[in-house]
PDB file of N, CA and C in Angstrom:
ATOM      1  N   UNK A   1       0.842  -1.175   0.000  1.00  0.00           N
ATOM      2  CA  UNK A   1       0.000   0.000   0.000  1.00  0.00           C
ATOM      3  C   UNK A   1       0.891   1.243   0.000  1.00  0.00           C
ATOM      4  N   UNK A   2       0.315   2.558  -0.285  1.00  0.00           N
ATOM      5  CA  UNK A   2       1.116   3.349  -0.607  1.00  0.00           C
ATOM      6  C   UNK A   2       0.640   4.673  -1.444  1.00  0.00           C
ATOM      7  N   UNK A   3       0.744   6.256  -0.780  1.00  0.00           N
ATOM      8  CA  UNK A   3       0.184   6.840  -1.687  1.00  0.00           C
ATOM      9  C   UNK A   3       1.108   7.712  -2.567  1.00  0.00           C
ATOM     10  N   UNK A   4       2.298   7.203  -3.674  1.00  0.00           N
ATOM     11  CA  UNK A   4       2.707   7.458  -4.036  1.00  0.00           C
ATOM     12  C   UNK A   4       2.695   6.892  -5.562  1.00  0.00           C
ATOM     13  N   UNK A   5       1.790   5.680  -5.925  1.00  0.00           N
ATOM     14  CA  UNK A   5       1.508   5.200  -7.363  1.00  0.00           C
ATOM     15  C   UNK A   5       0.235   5.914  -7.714  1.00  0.00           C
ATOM     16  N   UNK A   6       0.715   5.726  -9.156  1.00  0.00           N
ATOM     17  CA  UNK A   6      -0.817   6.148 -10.069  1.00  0.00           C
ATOM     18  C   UNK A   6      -1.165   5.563  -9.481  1.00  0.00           C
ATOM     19  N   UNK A   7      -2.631   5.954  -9.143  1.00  0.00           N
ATOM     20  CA  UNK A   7      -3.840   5.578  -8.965  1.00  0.00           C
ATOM     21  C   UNK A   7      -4.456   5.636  -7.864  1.00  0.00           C
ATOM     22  N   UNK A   8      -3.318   5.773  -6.739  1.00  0.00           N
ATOM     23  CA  UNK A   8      -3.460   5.633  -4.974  1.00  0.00           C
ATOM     24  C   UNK A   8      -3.897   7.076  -4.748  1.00  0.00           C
ATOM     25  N   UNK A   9      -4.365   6.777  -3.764  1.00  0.00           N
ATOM     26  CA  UNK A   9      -5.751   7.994  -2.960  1.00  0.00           C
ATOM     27  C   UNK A   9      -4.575   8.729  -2.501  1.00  0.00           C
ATOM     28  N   UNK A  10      -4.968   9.785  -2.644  1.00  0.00           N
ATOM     29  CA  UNK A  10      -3.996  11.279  -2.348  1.00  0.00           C
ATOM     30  C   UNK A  10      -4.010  11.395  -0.488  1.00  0.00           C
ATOM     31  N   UNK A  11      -2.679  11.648  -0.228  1.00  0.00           N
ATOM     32  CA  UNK A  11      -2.883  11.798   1.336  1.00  0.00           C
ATOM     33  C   UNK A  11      -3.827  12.998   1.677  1.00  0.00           C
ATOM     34  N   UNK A  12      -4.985  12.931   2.686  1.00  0.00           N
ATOM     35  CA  UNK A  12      -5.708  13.970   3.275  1.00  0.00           C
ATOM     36  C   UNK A  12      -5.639  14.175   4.860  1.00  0.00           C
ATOM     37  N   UNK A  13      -6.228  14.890   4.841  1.00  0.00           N
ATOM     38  CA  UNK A  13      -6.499  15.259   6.283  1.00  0.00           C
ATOM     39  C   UNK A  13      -7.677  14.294   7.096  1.00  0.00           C
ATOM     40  N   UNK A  14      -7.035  13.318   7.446  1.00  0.00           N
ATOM     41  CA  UNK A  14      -7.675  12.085   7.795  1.00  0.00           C
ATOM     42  C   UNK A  14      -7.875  12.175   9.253  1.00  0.00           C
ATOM     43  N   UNK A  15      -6.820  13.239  10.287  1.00  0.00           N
ATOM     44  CA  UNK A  15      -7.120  13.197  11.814  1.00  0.00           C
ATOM     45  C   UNK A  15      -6.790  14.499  12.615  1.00  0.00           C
ATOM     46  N   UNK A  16      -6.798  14.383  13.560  1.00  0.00           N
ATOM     47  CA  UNK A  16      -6.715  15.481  14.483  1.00  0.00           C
ATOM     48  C   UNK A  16      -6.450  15.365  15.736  1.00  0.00           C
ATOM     49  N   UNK A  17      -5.457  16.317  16.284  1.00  0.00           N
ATOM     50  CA  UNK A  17      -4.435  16.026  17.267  1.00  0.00           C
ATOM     51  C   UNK A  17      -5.524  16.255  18.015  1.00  0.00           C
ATOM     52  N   UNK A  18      -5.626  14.763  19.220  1.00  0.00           N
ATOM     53  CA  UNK A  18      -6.162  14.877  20.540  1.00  0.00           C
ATOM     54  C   UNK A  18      -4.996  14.749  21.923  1.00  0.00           C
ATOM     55  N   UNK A  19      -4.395  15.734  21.910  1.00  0.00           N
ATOM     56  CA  UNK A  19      -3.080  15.434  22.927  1.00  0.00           C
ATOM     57  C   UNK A  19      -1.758  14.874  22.702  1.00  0.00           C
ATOM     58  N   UNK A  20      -1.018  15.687  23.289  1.00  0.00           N
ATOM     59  CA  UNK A  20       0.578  14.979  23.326  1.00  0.00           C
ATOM     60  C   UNK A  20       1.056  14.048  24.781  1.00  0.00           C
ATOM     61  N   UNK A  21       1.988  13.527  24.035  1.00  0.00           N
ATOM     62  CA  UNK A  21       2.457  12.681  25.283  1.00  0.00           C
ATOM     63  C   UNK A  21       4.161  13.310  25.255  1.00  0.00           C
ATOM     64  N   UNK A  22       4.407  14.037  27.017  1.00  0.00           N
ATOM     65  CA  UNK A  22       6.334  13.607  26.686  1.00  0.00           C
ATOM     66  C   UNK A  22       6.409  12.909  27.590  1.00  0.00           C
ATOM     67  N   UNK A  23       6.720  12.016  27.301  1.00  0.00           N
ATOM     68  CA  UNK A  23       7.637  11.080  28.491  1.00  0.00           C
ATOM     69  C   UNK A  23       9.130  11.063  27.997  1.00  0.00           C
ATOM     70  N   UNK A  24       9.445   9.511  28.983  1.00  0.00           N
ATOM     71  CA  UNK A  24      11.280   9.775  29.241  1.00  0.00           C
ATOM     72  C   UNK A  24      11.289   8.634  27.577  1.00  0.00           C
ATOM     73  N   UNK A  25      10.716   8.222  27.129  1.00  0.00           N
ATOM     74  CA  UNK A  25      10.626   7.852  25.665  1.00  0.00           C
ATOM     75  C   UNK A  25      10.538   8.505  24.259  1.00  0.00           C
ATOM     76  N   UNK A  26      10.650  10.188  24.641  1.00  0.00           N
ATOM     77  CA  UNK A  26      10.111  10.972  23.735  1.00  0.00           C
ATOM     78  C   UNK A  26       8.828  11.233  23.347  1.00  0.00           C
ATOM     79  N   UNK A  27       8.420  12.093  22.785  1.00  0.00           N
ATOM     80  CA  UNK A  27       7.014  12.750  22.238  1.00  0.00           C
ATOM     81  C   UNK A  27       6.609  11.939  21.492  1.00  0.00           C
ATOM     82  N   UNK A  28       4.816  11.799  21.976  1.00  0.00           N
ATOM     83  CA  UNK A  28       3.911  10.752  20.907  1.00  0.00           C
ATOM     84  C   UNK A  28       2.461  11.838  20.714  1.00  0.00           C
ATOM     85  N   UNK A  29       2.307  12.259  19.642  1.00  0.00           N
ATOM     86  CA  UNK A  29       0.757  12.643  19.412  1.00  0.00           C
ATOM     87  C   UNK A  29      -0.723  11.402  19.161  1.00  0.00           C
ATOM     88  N   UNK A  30      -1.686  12.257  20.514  1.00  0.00           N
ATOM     89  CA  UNK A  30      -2.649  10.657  20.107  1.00  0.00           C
ATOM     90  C   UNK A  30      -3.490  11.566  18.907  1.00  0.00           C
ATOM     91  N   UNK A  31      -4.081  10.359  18.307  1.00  0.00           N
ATOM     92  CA  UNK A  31      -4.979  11.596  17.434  1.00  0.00           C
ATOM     93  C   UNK A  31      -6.321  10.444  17.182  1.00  0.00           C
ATOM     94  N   UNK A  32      -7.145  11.701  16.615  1.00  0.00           N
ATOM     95  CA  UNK A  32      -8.223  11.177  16.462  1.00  0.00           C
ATOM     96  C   UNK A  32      -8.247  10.738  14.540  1.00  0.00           C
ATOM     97  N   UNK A  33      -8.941   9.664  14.243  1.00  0.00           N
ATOM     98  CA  UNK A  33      -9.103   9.459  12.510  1.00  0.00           C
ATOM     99  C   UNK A  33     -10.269   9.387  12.379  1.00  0.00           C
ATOM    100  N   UNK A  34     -10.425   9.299  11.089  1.00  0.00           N
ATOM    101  CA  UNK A  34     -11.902   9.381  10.649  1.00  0.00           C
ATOM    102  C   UNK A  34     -11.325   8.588   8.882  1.00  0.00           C
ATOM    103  N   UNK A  35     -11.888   7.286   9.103  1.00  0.00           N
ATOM    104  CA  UNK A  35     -11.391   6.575   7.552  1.00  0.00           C
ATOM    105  C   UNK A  35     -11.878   7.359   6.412  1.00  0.00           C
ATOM    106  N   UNK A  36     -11.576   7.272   5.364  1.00  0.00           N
ATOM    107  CA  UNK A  36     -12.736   8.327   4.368  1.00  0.00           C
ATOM    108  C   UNK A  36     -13.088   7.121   3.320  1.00  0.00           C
ATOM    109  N   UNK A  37     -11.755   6.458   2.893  1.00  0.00           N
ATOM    110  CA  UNK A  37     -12.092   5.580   1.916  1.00  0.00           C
ATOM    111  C   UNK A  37     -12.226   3.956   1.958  1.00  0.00           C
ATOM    112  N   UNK A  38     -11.804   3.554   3.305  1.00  0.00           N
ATOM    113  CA  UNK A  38     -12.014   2.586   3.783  1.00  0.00           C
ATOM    114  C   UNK A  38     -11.269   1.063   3.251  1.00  0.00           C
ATOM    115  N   UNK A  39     -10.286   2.225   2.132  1.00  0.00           N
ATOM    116  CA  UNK A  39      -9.011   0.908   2.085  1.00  0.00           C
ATOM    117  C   UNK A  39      -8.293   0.527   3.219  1.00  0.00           C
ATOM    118  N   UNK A  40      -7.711  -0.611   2.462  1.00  0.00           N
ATOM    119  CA  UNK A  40      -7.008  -1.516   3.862  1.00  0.00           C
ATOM    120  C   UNK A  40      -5.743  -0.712   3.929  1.00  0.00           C
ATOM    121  N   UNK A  41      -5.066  -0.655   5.002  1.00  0.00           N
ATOM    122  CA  UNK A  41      -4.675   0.256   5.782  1.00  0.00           C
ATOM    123  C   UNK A  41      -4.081   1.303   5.758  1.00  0.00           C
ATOM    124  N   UNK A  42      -5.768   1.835   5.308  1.00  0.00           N
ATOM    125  CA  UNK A  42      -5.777   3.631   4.849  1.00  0.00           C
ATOM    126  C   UNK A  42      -5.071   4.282   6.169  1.00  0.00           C
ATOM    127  N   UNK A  43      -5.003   4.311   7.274  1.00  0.00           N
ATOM    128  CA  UNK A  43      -4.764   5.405   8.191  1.00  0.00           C
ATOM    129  C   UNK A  43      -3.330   4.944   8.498  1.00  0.00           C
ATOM    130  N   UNK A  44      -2.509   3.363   8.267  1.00  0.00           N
ATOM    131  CA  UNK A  44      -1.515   3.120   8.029  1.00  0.00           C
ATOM    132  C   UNK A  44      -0.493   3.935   7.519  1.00  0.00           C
ATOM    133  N   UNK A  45      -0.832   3.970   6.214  1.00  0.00           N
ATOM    134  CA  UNK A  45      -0.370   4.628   4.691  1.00  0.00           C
ATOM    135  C   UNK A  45       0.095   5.895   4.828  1.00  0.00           C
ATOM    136  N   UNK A  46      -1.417   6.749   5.290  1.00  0.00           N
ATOM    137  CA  UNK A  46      -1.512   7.960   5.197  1.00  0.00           C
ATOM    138  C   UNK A  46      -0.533   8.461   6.457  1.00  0.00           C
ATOM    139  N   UNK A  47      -0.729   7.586   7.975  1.00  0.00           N
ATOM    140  CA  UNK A  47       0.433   8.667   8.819  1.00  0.00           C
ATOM    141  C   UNK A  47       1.866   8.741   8.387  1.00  0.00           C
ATOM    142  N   UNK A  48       2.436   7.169   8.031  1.00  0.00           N
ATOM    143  CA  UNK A  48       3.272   7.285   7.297  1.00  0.00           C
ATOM    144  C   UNK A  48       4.101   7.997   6.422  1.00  0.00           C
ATOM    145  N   UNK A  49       2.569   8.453   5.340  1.00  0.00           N
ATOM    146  CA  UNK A  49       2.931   9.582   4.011  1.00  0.00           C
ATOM    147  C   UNK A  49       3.600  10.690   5.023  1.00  0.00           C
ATOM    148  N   UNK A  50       3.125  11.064   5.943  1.00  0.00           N
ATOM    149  CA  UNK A  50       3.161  12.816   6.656  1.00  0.00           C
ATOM    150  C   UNK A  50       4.637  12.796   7.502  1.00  0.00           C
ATOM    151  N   UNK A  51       5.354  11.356   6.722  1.00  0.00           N
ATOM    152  CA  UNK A  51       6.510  11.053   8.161  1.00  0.00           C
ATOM    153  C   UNK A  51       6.363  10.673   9.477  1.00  0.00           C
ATOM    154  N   UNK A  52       4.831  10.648  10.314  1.00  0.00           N
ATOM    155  CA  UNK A  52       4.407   9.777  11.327  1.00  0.00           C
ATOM    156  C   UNK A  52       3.917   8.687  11.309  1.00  0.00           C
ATOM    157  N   UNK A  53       4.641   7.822  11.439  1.00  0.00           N
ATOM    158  CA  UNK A  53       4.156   6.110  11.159  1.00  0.00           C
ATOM    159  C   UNK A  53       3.392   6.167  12.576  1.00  0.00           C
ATOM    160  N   UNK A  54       2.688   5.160  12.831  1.00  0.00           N
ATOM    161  CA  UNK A  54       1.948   4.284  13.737  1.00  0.00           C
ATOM    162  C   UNK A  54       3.211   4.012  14.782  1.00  0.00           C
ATOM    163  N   UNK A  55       3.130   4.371  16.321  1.00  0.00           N
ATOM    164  CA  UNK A  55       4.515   3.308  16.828  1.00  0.00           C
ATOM    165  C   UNK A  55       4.142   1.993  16.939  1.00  0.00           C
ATOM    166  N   UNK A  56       4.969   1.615  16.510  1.00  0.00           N
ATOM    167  CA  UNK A  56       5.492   0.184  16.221  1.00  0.00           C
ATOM    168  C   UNK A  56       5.418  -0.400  15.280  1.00  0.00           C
ATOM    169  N   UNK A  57       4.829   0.305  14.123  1.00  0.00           N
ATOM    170  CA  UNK A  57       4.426  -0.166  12.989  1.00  0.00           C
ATOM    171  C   UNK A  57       5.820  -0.089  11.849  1.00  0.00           C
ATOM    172  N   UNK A  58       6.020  -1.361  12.220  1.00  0.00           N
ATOM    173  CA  UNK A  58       7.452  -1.781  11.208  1.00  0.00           C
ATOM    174  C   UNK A  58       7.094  -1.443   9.785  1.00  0.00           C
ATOM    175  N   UNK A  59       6.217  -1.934   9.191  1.00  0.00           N
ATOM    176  CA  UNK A  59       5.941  -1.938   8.394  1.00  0.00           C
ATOM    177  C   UNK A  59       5.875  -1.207   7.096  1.00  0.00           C
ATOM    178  N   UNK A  60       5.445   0.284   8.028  1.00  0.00           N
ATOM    179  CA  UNK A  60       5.452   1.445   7.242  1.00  0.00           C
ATOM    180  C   UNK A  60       6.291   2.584   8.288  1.00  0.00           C
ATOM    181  N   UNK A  61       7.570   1.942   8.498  1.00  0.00           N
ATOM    182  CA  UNK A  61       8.814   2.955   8.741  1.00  0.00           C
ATOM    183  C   UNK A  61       9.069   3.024  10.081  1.00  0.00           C
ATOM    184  N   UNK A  62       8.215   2.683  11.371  1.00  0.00           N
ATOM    185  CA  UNK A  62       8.460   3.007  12.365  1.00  0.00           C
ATOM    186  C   UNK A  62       9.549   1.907  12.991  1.00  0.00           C
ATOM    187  N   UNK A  63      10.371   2.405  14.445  1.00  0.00           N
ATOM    188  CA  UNK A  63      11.151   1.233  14.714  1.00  0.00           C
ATOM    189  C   UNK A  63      10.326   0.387  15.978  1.00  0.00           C
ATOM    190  N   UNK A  64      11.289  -0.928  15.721  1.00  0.00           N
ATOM    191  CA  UNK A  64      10.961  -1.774  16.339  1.00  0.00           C
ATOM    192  C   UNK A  64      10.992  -1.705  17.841  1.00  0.00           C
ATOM    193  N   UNK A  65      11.767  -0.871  18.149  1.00  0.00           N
ATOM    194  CA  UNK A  65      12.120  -0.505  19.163  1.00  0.00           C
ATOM    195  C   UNK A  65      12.206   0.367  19.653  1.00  0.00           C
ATOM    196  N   UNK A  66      12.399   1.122  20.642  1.00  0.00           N
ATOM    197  CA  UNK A  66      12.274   2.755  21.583  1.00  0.00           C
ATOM    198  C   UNK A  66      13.380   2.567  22.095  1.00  0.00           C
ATOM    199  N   UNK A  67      14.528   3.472  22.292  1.00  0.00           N
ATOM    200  CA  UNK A  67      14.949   3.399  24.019  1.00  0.00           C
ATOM    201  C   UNK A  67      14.604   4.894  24.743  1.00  0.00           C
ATOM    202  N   UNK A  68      14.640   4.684  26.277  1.00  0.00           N
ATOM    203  CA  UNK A  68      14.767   6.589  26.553  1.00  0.00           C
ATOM    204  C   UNK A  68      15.475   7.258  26.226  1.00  0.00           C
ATOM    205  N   UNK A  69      15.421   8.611  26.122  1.00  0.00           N
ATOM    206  CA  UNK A  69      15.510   9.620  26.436  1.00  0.00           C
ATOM    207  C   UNK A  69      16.929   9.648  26.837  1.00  0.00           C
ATOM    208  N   UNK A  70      18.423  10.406  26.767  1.00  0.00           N
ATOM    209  CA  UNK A  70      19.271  10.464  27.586  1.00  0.00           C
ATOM    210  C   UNK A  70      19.359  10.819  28.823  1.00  0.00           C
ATOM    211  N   UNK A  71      18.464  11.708  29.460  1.00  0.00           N
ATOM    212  CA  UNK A  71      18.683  11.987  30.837  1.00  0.00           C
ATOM    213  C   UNK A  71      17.689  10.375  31.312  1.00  0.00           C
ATOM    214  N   UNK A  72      16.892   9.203  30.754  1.00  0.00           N
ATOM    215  CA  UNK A  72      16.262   8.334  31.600  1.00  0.00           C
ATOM    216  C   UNK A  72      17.457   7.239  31.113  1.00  0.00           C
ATOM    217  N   UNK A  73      18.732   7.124  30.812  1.00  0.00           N
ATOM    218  CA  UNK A  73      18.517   6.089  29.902  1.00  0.00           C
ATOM    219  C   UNK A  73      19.386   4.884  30.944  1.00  0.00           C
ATOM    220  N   UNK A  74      19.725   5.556  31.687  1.00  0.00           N
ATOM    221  CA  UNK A  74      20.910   4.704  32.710  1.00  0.00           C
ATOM    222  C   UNK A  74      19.878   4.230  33.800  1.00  0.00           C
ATOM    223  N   UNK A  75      18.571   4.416  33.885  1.00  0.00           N
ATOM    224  CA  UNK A  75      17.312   3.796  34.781  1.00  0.00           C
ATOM    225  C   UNK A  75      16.199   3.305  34.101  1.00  0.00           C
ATOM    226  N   UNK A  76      16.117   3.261  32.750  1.00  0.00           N
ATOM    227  CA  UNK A  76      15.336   2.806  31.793  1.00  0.00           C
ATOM    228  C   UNK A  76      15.351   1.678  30.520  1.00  0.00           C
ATOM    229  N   UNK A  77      14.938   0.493  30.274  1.00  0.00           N
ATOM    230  CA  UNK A  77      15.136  -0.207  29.645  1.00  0.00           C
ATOM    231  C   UNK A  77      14.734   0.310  27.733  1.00  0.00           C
ATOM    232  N   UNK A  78      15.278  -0.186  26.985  1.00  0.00           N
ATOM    233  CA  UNK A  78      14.736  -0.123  25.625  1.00  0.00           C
ATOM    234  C   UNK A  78      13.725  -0.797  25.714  1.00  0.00           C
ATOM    235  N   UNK A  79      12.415  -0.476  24.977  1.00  0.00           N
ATOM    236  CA  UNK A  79      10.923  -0.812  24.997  1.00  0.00           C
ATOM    237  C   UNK A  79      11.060  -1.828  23.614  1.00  0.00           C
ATOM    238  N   UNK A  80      10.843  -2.854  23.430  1.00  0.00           N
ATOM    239  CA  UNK A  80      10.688  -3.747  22.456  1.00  0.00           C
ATOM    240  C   UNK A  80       9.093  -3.664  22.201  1.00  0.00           C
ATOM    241  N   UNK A  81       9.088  -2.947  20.509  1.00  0.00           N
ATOM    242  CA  UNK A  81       7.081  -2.800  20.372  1.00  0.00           C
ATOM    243  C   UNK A  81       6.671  -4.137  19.392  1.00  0.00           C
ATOM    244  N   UNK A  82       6.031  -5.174  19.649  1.00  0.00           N
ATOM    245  CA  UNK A  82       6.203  -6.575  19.462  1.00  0.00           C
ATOM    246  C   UNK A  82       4.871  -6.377  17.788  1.00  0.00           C
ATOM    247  N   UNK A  83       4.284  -5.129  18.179  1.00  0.00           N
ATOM    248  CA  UNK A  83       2.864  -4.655  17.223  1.00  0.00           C
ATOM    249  C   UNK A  83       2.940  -3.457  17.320  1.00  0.00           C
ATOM    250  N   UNK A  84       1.920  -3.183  16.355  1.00  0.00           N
ATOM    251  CA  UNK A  84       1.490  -1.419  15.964  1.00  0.00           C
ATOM    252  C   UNK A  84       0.759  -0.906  17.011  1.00  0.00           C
ATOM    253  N   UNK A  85       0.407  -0.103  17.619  1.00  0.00           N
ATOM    254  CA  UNK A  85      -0.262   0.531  18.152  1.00  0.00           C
ATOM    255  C   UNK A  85      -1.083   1.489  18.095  1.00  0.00           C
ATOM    256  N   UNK A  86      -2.090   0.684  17.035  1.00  0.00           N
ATOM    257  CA  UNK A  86      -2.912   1.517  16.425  1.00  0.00           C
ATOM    258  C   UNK A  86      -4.259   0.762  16.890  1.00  0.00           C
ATOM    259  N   UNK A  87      -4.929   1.795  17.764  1.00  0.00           N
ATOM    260  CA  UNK A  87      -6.405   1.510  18.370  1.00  0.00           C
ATOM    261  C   UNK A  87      -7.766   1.861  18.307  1.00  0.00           C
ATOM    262  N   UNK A  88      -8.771   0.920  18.494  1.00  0.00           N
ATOM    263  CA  UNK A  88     -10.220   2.239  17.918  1.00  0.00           C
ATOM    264  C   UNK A  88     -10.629   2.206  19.178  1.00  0.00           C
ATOM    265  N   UNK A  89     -11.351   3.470  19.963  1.00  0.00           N
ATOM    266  CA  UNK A  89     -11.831   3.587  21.048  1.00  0.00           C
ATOM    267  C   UNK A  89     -13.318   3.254  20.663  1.00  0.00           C
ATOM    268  N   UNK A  90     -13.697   4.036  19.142  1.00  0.00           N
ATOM    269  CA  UNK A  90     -15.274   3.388  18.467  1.00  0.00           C
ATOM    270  C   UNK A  90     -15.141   3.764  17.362  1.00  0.00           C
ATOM    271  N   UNK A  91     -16.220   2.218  16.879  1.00  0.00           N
ATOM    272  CA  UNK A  91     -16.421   2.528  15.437  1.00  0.00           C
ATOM    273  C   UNK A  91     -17.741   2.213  15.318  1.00  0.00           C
ATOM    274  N   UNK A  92     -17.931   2.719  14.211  1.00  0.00           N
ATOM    275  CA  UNK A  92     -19.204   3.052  13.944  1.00  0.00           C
ATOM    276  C   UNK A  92     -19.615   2.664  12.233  1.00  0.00           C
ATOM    277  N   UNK A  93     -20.434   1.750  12.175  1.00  0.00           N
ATOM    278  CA  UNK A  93     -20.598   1.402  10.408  1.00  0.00           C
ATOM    279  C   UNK A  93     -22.350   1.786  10.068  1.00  0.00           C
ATOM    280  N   UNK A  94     -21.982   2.223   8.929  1.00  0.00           N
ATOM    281  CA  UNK A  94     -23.053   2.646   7.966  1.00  0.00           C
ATOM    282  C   UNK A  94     -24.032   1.737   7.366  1.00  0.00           C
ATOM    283  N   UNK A  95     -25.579   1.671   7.937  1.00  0.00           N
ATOM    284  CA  UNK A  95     -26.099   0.138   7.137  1.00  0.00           C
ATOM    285  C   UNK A  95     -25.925   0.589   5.445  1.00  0.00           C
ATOM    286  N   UNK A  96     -25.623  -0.855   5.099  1.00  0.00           N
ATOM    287  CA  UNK A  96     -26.195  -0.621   3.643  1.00  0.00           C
ATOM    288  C   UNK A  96     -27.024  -0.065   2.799  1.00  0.00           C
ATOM    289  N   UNK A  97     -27.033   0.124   1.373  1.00  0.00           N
ATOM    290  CA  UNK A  97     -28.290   1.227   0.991  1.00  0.00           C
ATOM    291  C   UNK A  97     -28.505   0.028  -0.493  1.00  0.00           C
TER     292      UNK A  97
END
C-alpha cells in the first residue's frame, strides 16, 4: 500500500491532534481518525505519508524498538514494540443502501 503510485488515494487530512504525550521515551501525538475511503490500511499509509508512522508499525517505517531519552537512559530499559499501536476507542458502520 502506498500513496505514491498512479492511482493511490492522495494523502488527506484524515485526523486530528487529541493530545501529546512527553515522556522519558520521547514525544507521541494521540490523534483522532476518521477513515474516508475505507481501504485496507488507509490510516496506516496515510500517517506514514506525513513522516508519522503508527509506533510500532514496522511496516510502514516506524522502529521496532524505543529506548529513553538520555537523561532516563541509565534507569530505563529499551521498549521492544512486538505490534502497531494503532487503536479504535469506536467505530461506527453505515447500514447498507
Amino acid at each position: 500500500m502506498t500513496t505514491r503510485r498512479e492511482g493511490a488515494a492522495p494523502p488527506s487530512r484524515i485526523g486530528r491532534c487529541c493530545g501529546r504525550i512527553h515522556g522519558p521515551y520521547g514525544s507521541f501525538t494521540l490523534v483522532s481518525v476518521r477513515i474516508e475511503t475505507g481501504r485496507t490500511h488507509q490510516i496506516r499509509v496515510h500517517m506514514a505519508s506525513l513522516g508519522h508512522p503508527v509506533v510500532g508499525d514496522t511496516l510502514y517505517g516506524a522502529p521496532s524498538a524505543i529506548a529513553p531519552l538520555a537523561a532516563a537512559a541509565s534507569r530505563l530499559p529499551r521498549l521492544v514494540l512486538p505490534r502497531n499501536f494503532l487503536h479504535a476507542a469506536e467505530l461506527e458502520f453505515c447500514p447498507s443502501r
